[in-house]
Protein backbone atom coordinates (compact mmCIF):
# COMPACT_ATOMS: atom_id res chain seq x y z
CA UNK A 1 0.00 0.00 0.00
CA UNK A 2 0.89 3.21 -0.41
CA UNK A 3 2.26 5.00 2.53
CA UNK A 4 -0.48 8.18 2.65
CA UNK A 5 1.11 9.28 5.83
CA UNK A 6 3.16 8.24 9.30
CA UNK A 7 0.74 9.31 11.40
CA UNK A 8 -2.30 7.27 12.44
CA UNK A 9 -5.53 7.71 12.44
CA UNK A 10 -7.22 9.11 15.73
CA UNK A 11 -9.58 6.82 17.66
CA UNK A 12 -12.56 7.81 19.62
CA UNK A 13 -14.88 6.50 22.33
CA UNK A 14 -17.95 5.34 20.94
CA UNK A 15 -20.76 6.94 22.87
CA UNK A 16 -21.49 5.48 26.77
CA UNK A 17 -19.06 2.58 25.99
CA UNK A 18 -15.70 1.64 25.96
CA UNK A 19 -15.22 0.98 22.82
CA UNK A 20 -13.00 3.14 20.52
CA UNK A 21 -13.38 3.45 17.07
CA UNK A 22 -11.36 5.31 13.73
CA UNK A 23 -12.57 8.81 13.45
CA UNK A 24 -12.19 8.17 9.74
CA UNK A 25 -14.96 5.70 8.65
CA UNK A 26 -15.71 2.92 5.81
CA UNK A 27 -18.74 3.91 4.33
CA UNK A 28 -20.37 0.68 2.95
CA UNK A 29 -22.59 2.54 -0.38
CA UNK A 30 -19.99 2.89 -2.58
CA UNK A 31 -18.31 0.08 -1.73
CA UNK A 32 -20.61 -1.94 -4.18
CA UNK A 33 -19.42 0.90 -7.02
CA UNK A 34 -15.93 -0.29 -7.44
CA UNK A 35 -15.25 -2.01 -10.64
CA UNK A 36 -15.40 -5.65 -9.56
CA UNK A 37 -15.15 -7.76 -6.22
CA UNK A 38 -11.38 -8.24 -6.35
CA UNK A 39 -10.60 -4.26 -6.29
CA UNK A 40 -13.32 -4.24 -3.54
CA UNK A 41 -11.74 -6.93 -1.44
CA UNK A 42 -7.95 -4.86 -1.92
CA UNK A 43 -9.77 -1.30 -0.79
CA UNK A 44 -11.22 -3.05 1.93
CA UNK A 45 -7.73 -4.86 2.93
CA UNK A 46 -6.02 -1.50 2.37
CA UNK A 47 -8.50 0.75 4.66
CA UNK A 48 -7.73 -2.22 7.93
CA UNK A 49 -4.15 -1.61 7.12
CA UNK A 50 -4.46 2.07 6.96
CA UNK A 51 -5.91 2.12 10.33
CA UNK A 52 -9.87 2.34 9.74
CA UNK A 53 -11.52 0.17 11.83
CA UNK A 54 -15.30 1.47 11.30
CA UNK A 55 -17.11 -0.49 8.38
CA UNK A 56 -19.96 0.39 7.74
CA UNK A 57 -22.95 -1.31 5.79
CA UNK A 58 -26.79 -1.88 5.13
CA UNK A 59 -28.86 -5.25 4.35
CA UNK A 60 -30.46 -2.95 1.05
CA UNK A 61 -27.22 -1.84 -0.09
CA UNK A 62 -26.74 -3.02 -4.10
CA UNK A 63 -29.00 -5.57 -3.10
CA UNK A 64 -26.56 -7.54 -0.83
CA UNK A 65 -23.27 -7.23 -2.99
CA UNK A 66 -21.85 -4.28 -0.68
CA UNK A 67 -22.59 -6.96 2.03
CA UNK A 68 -21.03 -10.13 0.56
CA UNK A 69 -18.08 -8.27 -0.67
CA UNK A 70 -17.07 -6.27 2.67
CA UNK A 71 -17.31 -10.41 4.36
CA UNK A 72 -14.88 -11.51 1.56
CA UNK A 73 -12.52 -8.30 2.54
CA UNK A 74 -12.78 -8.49 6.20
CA UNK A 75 -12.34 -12.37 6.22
CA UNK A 76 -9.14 -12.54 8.36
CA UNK A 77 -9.53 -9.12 9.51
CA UNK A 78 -13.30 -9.52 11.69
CA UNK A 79 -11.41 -8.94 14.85
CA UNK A 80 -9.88 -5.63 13.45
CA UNK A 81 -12.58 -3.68 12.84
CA UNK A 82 -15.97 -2.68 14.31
CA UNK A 83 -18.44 -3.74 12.14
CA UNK A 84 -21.95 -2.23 11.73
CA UNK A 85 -24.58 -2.93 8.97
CA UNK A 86 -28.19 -1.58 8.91
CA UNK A 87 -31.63 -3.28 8.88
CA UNK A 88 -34.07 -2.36 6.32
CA UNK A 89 -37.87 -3.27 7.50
CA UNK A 90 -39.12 0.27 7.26
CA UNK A 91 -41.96 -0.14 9.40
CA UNK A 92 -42.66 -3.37 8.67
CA UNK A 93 -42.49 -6.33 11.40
CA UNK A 94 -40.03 -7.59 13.82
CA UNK A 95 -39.77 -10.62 12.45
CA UNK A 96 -38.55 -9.24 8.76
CA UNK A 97 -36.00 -6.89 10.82
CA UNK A 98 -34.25 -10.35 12.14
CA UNK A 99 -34.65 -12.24 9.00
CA UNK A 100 -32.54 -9.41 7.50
CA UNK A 101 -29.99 -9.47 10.23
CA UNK A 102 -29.59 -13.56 9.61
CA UNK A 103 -29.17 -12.91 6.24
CA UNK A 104 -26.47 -9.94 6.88
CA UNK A 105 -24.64 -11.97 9.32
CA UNK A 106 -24.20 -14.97 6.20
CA UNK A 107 -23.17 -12.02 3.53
CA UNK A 108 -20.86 -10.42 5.88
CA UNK A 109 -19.59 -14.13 7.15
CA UNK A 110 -19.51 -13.48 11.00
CA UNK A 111 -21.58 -14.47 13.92
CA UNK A 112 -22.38 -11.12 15.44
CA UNK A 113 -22.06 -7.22 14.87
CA UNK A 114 -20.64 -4.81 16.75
CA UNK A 115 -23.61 -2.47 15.50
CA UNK A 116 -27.04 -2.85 14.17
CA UNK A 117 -29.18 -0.15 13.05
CA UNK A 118 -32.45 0.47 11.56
CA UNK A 119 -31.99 2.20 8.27
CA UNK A 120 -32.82 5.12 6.93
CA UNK A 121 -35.60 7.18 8.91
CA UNK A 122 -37.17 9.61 6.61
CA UNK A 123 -41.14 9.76 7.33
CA UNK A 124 -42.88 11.47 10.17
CA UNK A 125 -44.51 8.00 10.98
CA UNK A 126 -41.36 6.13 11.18
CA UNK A 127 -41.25 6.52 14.76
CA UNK A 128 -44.26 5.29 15.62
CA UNK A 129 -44.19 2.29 13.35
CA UNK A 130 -40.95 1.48 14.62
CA UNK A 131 -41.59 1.42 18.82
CA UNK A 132 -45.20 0.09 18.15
CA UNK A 133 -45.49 -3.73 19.71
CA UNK A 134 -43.74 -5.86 16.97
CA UNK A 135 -42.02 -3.11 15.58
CA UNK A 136 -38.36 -2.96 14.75
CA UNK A 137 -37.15 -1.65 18.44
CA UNK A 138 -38.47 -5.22 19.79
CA UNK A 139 -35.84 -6.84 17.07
CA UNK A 140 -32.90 -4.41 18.11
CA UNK A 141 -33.94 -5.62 21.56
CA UNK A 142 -34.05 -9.40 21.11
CA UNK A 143 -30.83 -9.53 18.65
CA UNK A 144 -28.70 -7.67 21.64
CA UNK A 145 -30.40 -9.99 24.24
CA UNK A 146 -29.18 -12.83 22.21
CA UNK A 147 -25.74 -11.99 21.65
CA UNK A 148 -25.83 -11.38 17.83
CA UNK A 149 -25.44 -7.37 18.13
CA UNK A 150 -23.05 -5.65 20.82
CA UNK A 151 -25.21 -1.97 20.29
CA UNK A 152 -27.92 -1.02 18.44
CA UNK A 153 -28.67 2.56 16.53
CA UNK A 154 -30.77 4.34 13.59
CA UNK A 155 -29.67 6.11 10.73
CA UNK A 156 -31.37 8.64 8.05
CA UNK A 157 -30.45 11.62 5.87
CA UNK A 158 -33.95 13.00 5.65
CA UNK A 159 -34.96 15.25 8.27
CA UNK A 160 -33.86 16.31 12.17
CA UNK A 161 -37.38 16.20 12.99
CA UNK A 162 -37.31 12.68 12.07
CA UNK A 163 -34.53 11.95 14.17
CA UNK A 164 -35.48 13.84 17.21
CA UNK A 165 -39.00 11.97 17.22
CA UNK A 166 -36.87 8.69 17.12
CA UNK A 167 -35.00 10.11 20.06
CA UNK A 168 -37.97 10.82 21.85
CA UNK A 169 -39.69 7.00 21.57
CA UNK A 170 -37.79 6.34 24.90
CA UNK A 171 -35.86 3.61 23.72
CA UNK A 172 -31.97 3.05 24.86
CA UNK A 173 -30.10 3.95 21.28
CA UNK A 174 -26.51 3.50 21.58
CA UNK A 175 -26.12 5.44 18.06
CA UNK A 176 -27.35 7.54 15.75
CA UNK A 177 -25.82 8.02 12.25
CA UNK A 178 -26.73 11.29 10.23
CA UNK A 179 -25.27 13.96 7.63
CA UNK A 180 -22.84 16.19 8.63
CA UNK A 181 -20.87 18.49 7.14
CA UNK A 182 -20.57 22.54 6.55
CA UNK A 183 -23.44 22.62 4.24
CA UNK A 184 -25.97 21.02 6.83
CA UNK A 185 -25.05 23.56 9.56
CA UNK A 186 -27.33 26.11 7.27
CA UNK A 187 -30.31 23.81 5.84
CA UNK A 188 -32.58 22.02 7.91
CA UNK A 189 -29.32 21.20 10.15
CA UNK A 190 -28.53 18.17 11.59
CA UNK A 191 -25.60 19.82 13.81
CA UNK A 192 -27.61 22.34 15.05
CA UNK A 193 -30.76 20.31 15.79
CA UNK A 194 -29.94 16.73 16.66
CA UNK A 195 -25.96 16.56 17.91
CA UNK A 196 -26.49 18.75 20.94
CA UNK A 197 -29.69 16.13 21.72
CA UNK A 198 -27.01 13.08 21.48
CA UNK A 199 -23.94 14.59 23.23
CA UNK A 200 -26.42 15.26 26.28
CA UNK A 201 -27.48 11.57 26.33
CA UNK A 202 -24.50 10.03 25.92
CA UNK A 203 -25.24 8.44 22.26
CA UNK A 204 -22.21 8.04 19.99
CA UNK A 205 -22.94 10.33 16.58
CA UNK A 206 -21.89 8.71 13.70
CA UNK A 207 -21.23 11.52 10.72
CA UNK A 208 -22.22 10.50 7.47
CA UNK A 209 -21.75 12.49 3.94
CA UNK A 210 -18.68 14.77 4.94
CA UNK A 211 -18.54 15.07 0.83
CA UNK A 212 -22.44 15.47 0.20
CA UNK A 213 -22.74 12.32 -1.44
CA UNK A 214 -21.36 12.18 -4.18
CA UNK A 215 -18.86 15.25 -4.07
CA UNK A 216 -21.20 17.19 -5.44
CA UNK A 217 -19.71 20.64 -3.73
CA UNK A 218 -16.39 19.69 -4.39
CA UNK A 219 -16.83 18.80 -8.40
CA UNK A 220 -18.12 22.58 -8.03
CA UNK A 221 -15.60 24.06 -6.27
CA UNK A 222 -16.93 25.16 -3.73
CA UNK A 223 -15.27 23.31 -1.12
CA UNK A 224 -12.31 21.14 -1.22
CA UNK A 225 -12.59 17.07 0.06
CA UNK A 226 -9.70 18.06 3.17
CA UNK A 227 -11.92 21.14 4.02
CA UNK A 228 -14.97 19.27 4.10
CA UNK A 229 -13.47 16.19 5.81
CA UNK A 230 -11.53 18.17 8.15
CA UNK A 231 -14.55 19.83 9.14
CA UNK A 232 -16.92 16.83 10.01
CA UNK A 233 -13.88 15.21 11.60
CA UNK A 234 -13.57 17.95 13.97
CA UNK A 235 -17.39 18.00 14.71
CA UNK A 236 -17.98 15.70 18.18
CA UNK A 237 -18.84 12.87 16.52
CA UNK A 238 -17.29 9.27 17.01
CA UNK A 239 -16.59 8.88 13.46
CA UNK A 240 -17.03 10.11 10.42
CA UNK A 241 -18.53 7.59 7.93
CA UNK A 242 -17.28 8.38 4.08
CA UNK A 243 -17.93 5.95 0.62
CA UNK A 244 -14.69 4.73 -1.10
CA UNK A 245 -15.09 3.20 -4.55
CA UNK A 246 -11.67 3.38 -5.43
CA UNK A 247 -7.96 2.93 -4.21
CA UNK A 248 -7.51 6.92 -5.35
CA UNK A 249 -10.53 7.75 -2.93
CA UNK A 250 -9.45 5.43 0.04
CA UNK A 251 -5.67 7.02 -0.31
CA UNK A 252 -6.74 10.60 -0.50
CA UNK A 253 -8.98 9.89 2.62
CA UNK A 254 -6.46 7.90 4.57
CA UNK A 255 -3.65 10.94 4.30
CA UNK A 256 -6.16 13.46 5.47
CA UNK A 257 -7.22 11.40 8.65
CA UNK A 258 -3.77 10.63 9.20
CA UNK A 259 -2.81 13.98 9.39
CA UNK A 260 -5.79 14.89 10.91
CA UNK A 261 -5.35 17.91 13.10
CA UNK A 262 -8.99 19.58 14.26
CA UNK A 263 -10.09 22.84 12.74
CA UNK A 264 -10.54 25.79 15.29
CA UNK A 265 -14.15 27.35 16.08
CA UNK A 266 -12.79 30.38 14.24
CA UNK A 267 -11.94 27.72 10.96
CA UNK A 268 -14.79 26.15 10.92
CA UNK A 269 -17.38 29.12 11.41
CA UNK A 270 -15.50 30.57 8.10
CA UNK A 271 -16.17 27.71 6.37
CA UNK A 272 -20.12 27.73 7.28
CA UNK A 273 -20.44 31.17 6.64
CA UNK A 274 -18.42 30.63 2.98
CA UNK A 275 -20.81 27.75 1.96
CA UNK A 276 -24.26 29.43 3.65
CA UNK A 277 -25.27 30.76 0.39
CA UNK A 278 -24.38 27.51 -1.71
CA UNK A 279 -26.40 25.28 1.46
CA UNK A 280 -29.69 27.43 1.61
CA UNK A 281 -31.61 25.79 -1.05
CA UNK A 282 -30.12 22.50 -0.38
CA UNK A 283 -28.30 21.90 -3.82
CA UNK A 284 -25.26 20.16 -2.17
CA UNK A 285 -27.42 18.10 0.17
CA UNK A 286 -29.77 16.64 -2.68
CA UNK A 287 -30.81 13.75 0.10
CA UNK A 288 -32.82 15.80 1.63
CA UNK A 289 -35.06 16.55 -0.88
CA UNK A 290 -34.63 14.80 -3.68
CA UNK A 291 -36.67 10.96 -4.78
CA UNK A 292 -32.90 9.97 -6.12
CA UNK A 293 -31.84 9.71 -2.82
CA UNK A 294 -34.94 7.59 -1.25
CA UNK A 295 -34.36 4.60 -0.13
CA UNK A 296 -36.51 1.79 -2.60
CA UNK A 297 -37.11 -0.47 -0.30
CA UNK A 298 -38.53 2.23 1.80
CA UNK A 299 -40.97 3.67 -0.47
CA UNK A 300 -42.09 0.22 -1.30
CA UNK A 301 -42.98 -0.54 1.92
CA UNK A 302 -44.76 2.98 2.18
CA UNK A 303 -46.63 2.38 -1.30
CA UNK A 304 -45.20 5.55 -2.87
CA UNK A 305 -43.68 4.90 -6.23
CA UNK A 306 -39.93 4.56 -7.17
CA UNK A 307 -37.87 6.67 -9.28
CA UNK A 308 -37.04 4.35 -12.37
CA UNK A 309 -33.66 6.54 -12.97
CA UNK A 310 -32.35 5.56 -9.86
CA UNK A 311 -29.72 2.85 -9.93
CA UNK A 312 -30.52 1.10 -6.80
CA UNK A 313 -34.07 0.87 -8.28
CA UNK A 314 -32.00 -0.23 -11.56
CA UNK A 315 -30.19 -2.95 -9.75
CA UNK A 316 -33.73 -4.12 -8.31
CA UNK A 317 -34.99 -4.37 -12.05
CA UNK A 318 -32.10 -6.62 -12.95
CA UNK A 319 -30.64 -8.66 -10.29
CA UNK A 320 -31.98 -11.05 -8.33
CA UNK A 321 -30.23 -11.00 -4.65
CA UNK A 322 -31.87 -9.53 -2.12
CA UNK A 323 -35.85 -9.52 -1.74
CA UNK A 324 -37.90 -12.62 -1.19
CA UNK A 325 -40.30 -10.73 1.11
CA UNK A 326 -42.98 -10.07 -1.07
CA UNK A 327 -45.00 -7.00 0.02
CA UNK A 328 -48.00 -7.35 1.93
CA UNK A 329 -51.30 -5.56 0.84
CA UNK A 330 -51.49 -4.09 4.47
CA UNK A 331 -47.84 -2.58 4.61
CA UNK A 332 -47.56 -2.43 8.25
CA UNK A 333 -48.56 -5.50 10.19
């Protein structure tokens, strides 16, 4: 590999626990992007050596692929890393919620996570349908009774609303995983609104989309990939969650968390105030607004249509991997 840097990459507490964990993380989306499994397997062996020990992944990502590829990287290397993948029931039953965690557990060839998490919380109902008796916060429950999940967290890119409604169900998160970088802190911000909630509780934040995505603010220049990852990095989160497609991506990433020194309050309130005008109609944080970004299986389960350009919709069309649950005429039962 490489060498990106001789420094290391910081490691932080994760939430109430002991556990410590790479400020940099592995960011399991665009894992299923790279070219083929074998240069997947070699950015996935190169991140453990480069000190990243967060992986992170989702039952619905490329329908499984992301899943069975990060187990064929990480065999060897389980006991390295902190592993986390997401559950996908989206208001549906417990019992789906643990049928996808069996199934994640095969892909990902180990017998337990380190993290678990109910994926992507967008709709102002999502609460409710997930604390309801037989709801998804019954499964978090019984897999971390049983052994098969160390902690337990949600995720979503919608809305803080959303988020803070989760929050307020009562039940004992150990996580929550949400965008954040210096376009957020001026459109319907997830730093202002929900990071002060978690710090108070004692809930590990997990950053997600330091680069907006898909880099859309950096392929416009107005931002550079070390501002922007310097700047969620030195946000109090317990990592920062990033995709890597390619070996270029994983080594640019790797040299800036290596070298990772925090911005200042003065650094990083420039760099808000410098991107305010791009952030206030939310062009850079597209998932927020935008059907591309919707989850399929989500809207599915909700009975809204799918957007047909989308390539995870795409990849539903033409491979044959992941689903097996058909979907019930009553969508929540």
């Amino acid at each position: 590999m490489p060498q990106s840097s001789s420094g290391t990459i910081p490691l932080r507490k994760f939430g109430r626990s002991d556990a410590k964990i790479s400020a940099l993380g592995f960011g399991g989306h665009h894992l299923g992007e790279a070219p083929d499994e074998k240069t997947a397997v070699e950015i996935i062996h190169q991140a453990v050596d480069g000190g990243i020990t967060f992986f992170d992944n989702c039952w619905e990502y490329r329908r499984g692929k992301t899943e069975v590829w990060m187990g064929i990287g990480l065999k060897g290397r389980r006991d390295k890393v902190f592993l986390m993948t997401k559950t996908c029931p989206h208001g549906r039953d417990a019992s789906l919620a643990l049928q996808m965690l069996e199934e994640s557990l095969r892909r990902l060839q180990t017998d337990h996570l380190d993290l678990w998490q109910v994926h992507g919380m967008a709709f102002d109902n999502d609460a409710d349908l997930f604390i309801r008796p037989n709801g998804a916060a019954e499964a978090l429950e019984k897999a971390k009774k049983d052994g098969k999940v160390r902690f337990v967290g949600f995720t979503g890119h919608h809305n803080p609303k959303v988020h803070l409604a989760m929050l307020n169900t009562g039940f004992p998160f150990d996580s929550v995983q949400m965008p954040l970088n210096a376009f957020d802190a001026n459109f319907r911000s997830f730093e202002q609104q929900v990071l002060p909630e978690l710090i108070k509780r004692g809930i590990a934040p997990l950053g997600m989309k330091p680069l907006n995505g898909h880099g859309e603010a950096i392929k416009n220049g107005a931002i550079t990939a070390e501002e922007a990852l310097r700047y969620a990095m030195s946000l109090p989160v317990a990592t920062t969650i990033t995709g890597m497609d390619s070996l270029e991506v994983l080594h640019q990433n790797l040299q800036i968390a290596q070298n990772f020194t925090p911005m200042s309050e003065a650094e990083m309130s420039a760099l808000r105030d410098r991107c305010k005008p791009d952030a206030a109609d939310g062009r850079f944080e597209l998932y927020k607004l935008s059907l591309k970004f919707d989850n399929p299986e989500a809207r599915l389960a909700h009975g809204f249509p799918l957007d047909t350009q989308q390539f995870e919709v795409k990849d539903m069309f033409g491979v044959e991997m992941n689903t097996g649950h058909p979907w019930p005429e009553k969508k929540f039962q």
